[in-house]
PDB file of N, CA and C in Angstrom:
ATOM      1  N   UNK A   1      51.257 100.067   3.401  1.00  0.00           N
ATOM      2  CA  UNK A   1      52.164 100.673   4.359  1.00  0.00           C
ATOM      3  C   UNK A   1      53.292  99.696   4.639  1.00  0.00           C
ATOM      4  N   UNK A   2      54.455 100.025   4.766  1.00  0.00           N
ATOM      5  CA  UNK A   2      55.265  99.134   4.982  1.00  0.00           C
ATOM      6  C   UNK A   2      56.243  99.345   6.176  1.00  0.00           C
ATOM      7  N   UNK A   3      56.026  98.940   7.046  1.00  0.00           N
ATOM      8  CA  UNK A   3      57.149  99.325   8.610  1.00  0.00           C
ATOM      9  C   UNK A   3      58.489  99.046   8.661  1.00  0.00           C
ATOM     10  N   UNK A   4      59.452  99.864   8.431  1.00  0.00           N
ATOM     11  CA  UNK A   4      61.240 100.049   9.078  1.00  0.00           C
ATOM     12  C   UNK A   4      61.185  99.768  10.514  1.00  0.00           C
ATOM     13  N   UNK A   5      61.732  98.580  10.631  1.00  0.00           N
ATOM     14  CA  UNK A   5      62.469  98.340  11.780  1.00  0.00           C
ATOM     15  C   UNK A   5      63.918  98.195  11.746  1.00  0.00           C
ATOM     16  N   UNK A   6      64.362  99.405  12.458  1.00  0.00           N
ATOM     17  CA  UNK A   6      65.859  98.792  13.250  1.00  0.00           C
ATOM     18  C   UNK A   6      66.730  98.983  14.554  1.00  0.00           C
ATOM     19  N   UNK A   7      67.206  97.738  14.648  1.00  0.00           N
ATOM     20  CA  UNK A   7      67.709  97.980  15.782  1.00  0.00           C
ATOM     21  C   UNK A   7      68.649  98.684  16.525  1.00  0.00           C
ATOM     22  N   UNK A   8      68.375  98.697  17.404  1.00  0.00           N
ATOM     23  CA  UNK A   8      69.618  99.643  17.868  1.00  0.00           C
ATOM     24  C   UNK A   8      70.184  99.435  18.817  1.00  0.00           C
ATOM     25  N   UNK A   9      71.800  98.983  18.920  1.00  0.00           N
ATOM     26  CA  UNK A   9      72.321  98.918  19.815  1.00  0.00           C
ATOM     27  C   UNK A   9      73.465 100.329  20.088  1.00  0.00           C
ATOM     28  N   UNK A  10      73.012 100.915  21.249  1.00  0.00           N
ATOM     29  CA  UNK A  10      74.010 101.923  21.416  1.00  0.00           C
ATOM     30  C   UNK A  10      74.941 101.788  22.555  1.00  0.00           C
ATOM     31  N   UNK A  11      76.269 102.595  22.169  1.00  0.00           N
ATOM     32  CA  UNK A  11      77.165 102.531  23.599  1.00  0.00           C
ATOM     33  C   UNK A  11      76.561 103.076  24.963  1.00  0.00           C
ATOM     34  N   UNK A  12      76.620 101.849  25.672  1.00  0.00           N
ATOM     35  CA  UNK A  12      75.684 102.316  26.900  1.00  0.00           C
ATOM     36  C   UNK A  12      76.354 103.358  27.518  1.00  0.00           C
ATOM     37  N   UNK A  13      77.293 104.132  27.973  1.00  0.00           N
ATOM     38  CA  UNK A  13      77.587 105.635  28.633  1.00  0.00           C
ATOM     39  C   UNK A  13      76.886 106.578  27.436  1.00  0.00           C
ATOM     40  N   UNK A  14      76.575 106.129  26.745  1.00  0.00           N
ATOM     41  CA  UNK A  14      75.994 107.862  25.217  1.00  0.00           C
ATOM     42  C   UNK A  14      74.897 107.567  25.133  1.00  0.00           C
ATOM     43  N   UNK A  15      74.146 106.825  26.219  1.00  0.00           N
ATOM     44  CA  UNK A  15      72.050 106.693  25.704  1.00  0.00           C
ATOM     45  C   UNK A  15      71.643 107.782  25.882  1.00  0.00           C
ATOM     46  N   UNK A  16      71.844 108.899  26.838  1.00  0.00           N
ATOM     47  CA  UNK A  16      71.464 110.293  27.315  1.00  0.00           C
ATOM     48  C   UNK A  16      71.589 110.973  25.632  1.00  0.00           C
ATOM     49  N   UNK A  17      72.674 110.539  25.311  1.00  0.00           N
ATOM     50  CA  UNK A  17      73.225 111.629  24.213  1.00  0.00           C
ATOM     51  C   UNK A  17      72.550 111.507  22.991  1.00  0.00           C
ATOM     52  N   UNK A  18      72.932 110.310  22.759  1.00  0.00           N
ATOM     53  CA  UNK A  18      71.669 109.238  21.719  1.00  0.00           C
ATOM     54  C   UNK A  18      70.397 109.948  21.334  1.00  0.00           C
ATOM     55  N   UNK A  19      69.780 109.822  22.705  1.00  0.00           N
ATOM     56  CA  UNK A  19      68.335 110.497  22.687  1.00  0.00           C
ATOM     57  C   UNK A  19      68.020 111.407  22.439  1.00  0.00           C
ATOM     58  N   UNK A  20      69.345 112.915  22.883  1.00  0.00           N
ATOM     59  CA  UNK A  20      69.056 114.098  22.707  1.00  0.00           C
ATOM     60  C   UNK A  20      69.089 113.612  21.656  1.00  0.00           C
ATOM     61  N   UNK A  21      70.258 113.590  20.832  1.00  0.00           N
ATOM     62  CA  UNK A  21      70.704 113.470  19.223  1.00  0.00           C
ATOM     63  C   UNK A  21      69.281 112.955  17.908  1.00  0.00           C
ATOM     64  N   UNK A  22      69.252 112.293  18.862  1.00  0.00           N
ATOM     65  CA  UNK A  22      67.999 111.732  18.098  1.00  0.00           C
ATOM     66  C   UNK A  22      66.693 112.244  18.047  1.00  0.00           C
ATOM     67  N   UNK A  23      66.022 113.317  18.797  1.00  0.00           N
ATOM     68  CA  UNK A  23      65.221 114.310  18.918  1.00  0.00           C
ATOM     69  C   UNK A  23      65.897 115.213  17.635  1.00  0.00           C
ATOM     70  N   UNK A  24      67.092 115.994  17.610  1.00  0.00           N
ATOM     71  CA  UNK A  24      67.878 116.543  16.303  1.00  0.00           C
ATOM     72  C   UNK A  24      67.612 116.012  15.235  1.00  0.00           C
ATOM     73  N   UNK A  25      67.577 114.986  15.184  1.00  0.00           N
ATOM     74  CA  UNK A  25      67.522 114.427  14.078  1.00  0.00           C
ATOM     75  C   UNK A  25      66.125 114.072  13.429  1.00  0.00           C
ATOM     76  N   UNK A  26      64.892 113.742  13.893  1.00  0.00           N
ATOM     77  CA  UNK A  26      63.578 113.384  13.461  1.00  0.00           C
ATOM     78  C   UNK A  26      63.487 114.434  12.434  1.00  0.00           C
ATOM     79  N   UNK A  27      63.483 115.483  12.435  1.00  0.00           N
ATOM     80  CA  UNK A  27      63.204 116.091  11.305  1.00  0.00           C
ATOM     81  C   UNK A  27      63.312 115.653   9.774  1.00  0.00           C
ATOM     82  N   UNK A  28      64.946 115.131   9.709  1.00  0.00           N
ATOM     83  CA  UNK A  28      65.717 114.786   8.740  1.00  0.00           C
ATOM     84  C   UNK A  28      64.850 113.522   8.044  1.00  0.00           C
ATOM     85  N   UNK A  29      64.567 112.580   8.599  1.00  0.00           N
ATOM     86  CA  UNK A  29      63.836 111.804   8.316  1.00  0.00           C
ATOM     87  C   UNK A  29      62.073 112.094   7.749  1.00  0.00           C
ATOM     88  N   UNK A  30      61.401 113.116   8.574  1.00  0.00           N
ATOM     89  CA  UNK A  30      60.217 113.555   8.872  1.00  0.00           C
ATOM     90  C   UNK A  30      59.660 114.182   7.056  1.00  0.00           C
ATOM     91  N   UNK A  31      60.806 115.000   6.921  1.00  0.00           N
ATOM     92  CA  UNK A  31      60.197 115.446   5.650  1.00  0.00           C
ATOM     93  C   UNK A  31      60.636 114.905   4.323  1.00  0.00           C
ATOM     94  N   UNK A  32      60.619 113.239   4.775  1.00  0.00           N
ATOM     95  CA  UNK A  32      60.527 112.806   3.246  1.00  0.00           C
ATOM     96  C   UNK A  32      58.984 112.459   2.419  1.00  0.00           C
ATOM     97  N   UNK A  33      59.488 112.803   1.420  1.00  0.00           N
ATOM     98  CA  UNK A  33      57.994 112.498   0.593  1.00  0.00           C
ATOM     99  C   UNK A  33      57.376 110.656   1.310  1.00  0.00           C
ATOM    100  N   UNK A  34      56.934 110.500   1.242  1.00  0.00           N
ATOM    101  CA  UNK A  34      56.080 108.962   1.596  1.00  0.00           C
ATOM    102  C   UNK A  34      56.632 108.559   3.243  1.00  0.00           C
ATOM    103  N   UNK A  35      56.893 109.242   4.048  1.00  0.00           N
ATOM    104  CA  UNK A  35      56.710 108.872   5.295  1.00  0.00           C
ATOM    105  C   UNK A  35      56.075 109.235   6.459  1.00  0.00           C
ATOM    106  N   UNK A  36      55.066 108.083   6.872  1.00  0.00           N
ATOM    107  CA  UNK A  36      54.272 108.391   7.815  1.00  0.00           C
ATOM    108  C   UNK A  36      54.360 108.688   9.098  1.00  0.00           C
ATOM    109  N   UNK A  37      55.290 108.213   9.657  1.00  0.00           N
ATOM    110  CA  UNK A  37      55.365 108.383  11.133  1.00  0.00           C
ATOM    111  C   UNK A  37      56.393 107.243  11.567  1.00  0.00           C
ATOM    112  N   UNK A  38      57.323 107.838  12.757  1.00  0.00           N
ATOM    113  CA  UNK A  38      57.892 107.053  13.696  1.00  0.00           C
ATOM    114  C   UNK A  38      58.715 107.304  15.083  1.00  0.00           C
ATOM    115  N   UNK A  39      58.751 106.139  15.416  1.00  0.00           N
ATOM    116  CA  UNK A  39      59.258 105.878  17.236  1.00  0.00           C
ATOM    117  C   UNK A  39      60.079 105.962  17.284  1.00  0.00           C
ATOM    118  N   UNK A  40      60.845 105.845  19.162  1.00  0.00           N
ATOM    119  CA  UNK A  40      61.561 105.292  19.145  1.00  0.00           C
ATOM    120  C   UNK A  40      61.521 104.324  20.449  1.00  0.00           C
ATOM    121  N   UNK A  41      61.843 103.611  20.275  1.00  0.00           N
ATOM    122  CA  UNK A  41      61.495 102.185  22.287  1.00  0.00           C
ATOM    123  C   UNK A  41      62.712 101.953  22.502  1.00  0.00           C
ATOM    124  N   UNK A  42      62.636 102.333  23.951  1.00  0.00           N
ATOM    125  CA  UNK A  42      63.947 101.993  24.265  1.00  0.00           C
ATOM    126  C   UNK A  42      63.577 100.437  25.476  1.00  0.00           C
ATOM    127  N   UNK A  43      64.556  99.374  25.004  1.00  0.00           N
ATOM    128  CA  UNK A  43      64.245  98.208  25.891  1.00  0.00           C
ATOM    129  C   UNK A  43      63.933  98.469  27.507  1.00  0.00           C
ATOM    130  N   UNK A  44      63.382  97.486  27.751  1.00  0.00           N
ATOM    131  CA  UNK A  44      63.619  97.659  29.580  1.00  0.00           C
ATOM    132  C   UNK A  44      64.611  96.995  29.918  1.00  0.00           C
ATOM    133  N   UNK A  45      64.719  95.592  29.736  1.00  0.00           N
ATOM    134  CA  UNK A  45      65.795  94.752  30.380  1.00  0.00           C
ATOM    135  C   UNK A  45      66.966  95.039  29.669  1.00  0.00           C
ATOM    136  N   UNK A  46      67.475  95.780  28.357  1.00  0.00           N
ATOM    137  CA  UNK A  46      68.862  95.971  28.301  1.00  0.00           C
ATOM    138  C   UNK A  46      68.660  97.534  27.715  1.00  0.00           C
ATOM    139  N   UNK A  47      68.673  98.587  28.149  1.00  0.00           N
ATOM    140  CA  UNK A  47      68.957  99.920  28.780  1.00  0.00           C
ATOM    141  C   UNK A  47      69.031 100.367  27.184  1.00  0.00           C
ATOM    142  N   UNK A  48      70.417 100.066  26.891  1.00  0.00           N
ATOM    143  CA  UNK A  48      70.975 100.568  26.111  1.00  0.00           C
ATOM    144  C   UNK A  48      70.343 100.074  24.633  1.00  0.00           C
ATOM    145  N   UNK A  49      69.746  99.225  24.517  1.00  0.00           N
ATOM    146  CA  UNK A  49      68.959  98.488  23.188  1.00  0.00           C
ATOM    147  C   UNK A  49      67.567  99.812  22.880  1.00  0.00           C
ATOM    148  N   UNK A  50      67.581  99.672  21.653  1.00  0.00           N
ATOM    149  CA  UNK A  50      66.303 100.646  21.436  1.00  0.00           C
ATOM    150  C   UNK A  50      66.297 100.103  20.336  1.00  0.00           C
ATOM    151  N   UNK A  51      64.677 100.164  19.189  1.00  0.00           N
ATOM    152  CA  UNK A  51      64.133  99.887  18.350  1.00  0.00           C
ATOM    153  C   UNK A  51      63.471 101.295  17.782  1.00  0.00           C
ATOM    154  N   UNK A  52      63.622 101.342  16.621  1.00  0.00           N
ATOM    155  CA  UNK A  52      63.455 102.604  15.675  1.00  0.00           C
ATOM    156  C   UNK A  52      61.742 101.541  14.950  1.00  0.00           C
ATOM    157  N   UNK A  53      60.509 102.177  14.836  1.00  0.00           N
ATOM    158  CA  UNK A  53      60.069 101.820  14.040  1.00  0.00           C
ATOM    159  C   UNK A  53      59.470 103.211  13.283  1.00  0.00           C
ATOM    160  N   UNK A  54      59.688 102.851  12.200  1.00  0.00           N
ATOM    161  CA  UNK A  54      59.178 103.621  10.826  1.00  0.00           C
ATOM    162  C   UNK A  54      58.237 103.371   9.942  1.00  0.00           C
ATOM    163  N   UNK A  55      56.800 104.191   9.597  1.00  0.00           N
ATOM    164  CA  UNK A  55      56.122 103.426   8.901  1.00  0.00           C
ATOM    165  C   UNK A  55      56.493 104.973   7.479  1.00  0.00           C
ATOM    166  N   UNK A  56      56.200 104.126   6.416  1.00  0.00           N
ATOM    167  CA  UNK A  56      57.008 104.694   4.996  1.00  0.00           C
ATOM    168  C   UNK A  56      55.205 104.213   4.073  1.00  0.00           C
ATOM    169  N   UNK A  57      55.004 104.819   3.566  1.00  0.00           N
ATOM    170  CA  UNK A  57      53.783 104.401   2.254  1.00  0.00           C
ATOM    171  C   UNK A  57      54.393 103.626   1.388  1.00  0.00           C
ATOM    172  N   UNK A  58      55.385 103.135   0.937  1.00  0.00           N
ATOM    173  CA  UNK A  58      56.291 102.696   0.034  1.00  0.00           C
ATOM    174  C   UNK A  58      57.957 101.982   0.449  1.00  0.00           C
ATOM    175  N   UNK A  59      58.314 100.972  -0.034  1.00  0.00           N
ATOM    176  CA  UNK A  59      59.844 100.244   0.667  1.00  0.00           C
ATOM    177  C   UNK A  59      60.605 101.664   0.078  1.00  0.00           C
ATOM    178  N   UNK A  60      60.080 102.031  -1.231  1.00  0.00           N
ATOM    179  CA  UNK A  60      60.980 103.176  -1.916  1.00  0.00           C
ATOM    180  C   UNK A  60      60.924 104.252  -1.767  1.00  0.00           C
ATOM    181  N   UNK A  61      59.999 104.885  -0.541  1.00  0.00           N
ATOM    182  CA  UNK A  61      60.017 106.001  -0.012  1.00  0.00           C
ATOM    183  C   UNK A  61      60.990 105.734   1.097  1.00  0.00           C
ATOM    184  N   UNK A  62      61.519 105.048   1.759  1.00  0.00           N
ATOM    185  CA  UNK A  62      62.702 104.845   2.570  1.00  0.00           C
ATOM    186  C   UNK A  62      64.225 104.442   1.555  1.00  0.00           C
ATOM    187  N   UNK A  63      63.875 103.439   0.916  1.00  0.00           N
ATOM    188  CA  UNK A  63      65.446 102.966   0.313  1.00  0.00           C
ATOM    189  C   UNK A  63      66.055 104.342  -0.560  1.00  0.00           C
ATOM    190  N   UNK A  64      64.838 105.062  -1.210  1.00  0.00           N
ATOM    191  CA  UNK A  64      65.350 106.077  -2.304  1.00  0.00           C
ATOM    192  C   UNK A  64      65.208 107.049  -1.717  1.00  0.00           C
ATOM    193  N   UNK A  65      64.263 107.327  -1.903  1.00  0.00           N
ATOM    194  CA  UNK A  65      63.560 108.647  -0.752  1.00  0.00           C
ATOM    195  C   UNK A  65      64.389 109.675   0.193  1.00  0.00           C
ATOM    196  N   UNK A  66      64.459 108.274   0.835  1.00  0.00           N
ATOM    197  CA  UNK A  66      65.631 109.202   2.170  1.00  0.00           C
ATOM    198  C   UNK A  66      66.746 108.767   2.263  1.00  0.00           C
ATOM    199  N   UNK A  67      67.111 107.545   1.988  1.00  0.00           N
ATOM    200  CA  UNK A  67      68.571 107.153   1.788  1.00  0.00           C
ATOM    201  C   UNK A  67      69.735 107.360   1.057  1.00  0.00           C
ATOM    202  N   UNK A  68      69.037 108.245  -0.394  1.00  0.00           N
ATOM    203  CA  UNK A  68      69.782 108.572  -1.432  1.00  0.00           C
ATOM    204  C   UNK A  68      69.271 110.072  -1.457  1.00  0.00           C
ATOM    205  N   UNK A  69      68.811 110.948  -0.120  1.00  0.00           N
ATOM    206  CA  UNK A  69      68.591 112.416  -0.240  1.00  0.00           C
ATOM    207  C   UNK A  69      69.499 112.750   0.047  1.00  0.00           C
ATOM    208  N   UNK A  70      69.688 114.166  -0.006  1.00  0.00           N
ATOM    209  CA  UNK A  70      70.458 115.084   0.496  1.00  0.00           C
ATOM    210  C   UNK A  70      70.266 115.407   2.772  1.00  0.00           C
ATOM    211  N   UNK A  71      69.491 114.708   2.972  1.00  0.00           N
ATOM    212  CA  UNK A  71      68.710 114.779   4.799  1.00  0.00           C
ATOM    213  C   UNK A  71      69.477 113.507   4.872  1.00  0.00           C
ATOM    214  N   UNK A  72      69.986 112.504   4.264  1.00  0.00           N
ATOM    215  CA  UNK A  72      70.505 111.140   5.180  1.00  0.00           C
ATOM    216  C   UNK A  72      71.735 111.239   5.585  1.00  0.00           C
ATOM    217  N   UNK A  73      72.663 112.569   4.799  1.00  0.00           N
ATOM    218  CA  UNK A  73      74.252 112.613   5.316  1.00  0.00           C
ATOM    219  C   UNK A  73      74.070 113.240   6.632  1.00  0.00           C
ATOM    220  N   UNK A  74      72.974 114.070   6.800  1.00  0.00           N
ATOM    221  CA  UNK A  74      72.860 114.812   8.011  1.00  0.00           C
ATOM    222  C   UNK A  74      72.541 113.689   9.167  1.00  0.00           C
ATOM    223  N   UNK A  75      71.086 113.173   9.118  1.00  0.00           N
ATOM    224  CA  UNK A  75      70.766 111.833  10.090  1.00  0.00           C
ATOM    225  C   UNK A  75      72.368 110.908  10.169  1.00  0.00           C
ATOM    226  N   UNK A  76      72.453 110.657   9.481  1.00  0.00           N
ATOM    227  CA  UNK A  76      74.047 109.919   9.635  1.00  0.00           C
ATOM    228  C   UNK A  76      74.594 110.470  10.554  1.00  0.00           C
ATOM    229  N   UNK A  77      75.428 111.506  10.160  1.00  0.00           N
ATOM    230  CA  UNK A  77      75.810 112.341  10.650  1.00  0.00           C
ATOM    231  C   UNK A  77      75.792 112.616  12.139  1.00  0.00           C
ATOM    232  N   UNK A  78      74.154 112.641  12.711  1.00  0.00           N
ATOM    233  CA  UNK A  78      74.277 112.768  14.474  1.00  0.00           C
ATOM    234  C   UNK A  78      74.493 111.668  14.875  1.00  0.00           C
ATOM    235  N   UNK A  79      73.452 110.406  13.876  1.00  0.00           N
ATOM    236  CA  UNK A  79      73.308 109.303  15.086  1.00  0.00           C
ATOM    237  C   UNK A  79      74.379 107.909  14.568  1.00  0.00           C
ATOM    238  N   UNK A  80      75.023 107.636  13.784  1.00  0.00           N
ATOM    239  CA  UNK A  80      75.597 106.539  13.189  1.00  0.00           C
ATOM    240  C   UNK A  80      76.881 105.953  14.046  1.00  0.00           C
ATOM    241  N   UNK A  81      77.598 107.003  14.863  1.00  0.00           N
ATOM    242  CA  UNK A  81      78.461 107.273  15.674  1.00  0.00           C
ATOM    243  C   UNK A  81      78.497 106.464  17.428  1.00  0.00           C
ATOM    244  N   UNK A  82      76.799 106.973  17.388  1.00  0.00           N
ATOM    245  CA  UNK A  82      76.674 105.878  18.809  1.00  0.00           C
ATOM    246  C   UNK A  82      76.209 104.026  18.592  1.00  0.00           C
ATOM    247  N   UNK A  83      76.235 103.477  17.511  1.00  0.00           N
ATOM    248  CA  UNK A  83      75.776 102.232  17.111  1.00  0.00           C
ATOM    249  C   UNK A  83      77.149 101.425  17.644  1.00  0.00           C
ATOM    250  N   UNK A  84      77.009 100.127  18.130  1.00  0.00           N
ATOM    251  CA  UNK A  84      77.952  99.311  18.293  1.00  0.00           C
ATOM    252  C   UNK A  84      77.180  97.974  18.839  1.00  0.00           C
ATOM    253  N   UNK A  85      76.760  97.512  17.803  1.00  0.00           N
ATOM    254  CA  UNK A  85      77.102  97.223  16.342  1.00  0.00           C
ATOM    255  C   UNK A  85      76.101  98.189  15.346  1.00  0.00           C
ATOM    256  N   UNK A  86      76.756  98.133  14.275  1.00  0.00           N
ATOM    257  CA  UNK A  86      75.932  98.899  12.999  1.00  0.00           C
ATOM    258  C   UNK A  86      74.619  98.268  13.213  1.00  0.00           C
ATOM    259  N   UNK A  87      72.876  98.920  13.205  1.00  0.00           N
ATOM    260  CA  UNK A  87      71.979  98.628  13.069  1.00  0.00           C
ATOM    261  C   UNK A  87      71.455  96.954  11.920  1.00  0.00           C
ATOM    262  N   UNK A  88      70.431  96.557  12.508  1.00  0.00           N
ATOM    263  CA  UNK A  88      69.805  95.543  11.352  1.00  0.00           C
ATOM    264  C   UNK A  88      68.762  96.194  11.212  1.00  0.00           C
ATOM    265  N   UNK A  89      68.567  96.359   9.982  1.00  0.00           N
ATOM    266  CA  UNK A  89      67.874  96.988   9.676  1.00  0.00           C
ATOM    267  C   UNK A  89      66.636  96.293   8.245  1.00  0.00           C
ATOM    268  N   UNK A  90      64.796  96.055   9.087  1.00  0.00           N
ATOM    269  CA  UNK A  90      64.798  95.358   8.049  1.00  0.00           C
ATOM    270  C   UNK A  90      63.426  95.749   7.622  1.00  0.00           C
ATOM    271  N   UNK A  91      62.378  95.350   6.835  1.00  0.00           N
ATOM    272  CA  UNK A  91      61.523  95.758   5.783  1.00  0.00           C
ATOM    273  C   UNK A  91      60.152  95.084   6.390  1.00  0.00           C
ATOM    274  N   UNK A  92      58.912  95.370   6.832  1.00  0.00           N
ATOM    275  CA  UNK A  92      58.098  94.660   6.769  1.00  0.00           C
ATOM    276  C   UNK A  92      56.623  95.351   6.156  1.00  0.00           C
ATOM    277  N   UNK A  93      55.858  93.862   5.614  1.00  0.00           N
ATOM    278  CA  UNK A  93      54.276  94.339   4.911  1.00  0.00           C
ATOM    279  C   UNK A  93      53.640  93.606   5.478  1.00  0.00           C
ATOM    280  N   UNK A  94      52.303  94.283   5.725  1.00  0.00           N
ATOM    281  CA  UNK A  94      51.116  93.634   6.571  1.00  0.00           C
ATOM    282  C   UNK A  94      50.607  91.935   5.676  1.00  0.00           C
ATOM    283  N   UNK A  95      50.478  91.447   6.389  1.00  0.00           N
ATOM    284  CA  UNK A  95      49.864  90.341   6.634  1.00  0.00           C
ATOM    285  C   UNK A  95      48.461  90.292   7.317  1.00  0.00           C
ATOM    286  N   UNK A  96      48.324  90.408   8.882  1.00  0.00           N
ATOM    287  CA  UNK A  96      46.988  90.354   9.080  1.00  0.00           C
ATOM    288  C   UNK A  96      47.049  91.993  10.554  1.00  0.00           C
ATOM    289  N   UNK A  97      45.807  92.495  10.303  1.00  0.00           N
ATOM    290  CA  UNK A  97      45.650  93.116  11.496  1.00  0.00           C
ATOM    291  C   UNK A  97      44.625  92.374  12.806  1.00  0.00           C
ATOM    292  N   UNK A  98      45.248  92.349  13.558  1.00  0.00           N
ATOM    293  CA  UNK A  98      43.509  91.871  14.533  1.00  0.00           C
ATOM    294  C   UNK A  98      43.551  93.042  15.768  1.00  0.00           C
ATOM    295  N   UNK A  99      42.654  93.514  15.778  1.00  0.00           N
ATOM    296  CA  UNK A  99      41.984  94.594  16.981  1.00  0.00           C
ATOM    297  C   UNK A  99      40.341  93.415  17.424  1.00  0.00           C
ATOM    298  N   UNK A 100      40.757  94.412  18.732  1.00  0.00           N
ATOM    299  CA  UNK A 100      39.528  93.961  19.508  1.00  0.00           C
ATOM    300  C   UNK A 100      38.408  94.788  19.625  1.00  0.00           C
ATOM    301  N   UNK A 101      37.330  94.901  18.688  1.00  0.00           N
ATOM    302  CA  UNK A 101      35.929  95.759  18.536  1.00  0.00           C
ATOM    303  C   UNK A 101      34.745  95.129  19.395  1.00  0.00           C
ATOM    304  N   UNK A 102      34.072  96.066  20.189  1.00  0.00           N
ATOM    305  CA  UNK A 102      33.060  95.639  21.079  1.00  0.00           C
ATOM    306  C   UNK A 102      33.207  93.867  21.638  1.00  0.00           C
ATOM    307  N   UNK A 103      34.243  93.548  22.476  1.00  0.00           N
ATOM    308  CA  UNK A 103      34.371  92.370  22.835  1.00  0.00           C
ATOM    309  C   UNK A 103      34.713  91.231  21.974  1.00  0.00           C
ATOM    310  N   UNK A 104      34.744  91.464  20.330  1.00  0.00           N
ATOM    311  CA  UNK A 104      34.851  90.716  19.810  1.00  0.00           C
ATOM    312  C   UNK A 104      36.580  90.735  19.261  1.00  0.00           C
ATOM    313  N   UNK A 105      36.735  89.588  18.197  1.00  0.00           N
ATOM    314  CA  UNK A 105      38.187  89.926  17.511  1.00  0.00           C
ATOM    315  C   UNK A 105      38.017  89.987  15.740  1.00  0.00           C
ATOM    316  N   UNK A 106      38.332  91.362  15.783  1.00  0.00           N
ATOM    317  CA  UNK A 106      38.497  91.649  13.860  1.00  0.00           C
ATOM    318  C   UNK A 106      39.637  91.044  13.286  1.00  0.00           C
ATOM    319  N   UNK A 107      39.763  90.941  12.081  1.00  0.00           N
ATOM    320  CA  UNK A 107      40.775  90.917  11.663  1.00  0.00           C
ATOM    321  C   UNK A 107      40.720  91.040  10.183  1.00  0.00           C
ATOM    322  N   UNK A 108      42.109  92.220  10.139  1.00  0.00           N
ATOM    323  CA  UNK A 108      41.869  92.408   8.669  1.00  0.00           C
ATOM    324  C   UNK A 108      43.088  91.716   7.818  1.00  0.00           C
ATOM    325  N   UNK A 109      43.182  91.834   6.389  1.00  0.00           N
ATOM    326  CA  UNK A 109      44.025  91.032   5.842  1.00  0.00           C
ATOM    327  C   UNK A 109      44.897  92.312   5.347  1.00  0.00           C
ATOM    328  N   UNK A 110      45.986  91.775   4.800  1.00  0.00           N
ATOM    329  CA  UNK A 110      47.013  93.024   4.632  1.00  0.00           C
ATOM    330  C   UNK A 110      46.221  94.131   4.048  1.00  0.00           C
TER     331      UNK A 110
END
């Protein structure tokens, strides 16, 4: 599994709008082949900051997948407009998991 993170800085008077917009938009993303699921967090201490995470089965179910579909002019399209600055946008693979099972600590390896 590999997690999309990016950031997001939006113009703080358009976070209302943002959000609707961005409800519009999950779809676009939703029905690509190899993607599992994702958020969105919006900061506490700076309002207007939010973090997109995306988990994808594949880096190339995001880079190709959806970036080079016919659904990314649309996602563009609502949300690219409220960014200031353009997103960082970056790639991550598991390393270790640790959960806490019956009092103890697991941990798995990627």
């Amino acid at each position: 599994m590999i997690l999309e993170v990016a950031h997001l800085d939006v113009i703080p008077e358009k976070t209302r709008e943002f959000e609707h917009a961005f409800q519009q938009a999950a779809p676009w993303i939703a029905a690509t082949d190899g993607y599992i699921c994702h958020e969105l967090r919006r900061c506490i201490e700076t309002p207007q900051r939010y973090v997109l995470l995306v988990q994808w089965e594949t880096l190339e179910a995001h880079t190709i997948g959806f970036r080079q579909s016919e659904r990314y002019p649309e996602w563009k399209k609502l949300l690219h407009h409220f960014y200031d600055p353009f997103p960082l946008v970056e790639h991550y693979e598991p390393v270790f998991r640790f959960e806490r099972e019956n009092s103890q600590l697991k941990v798995t390896n990627g």
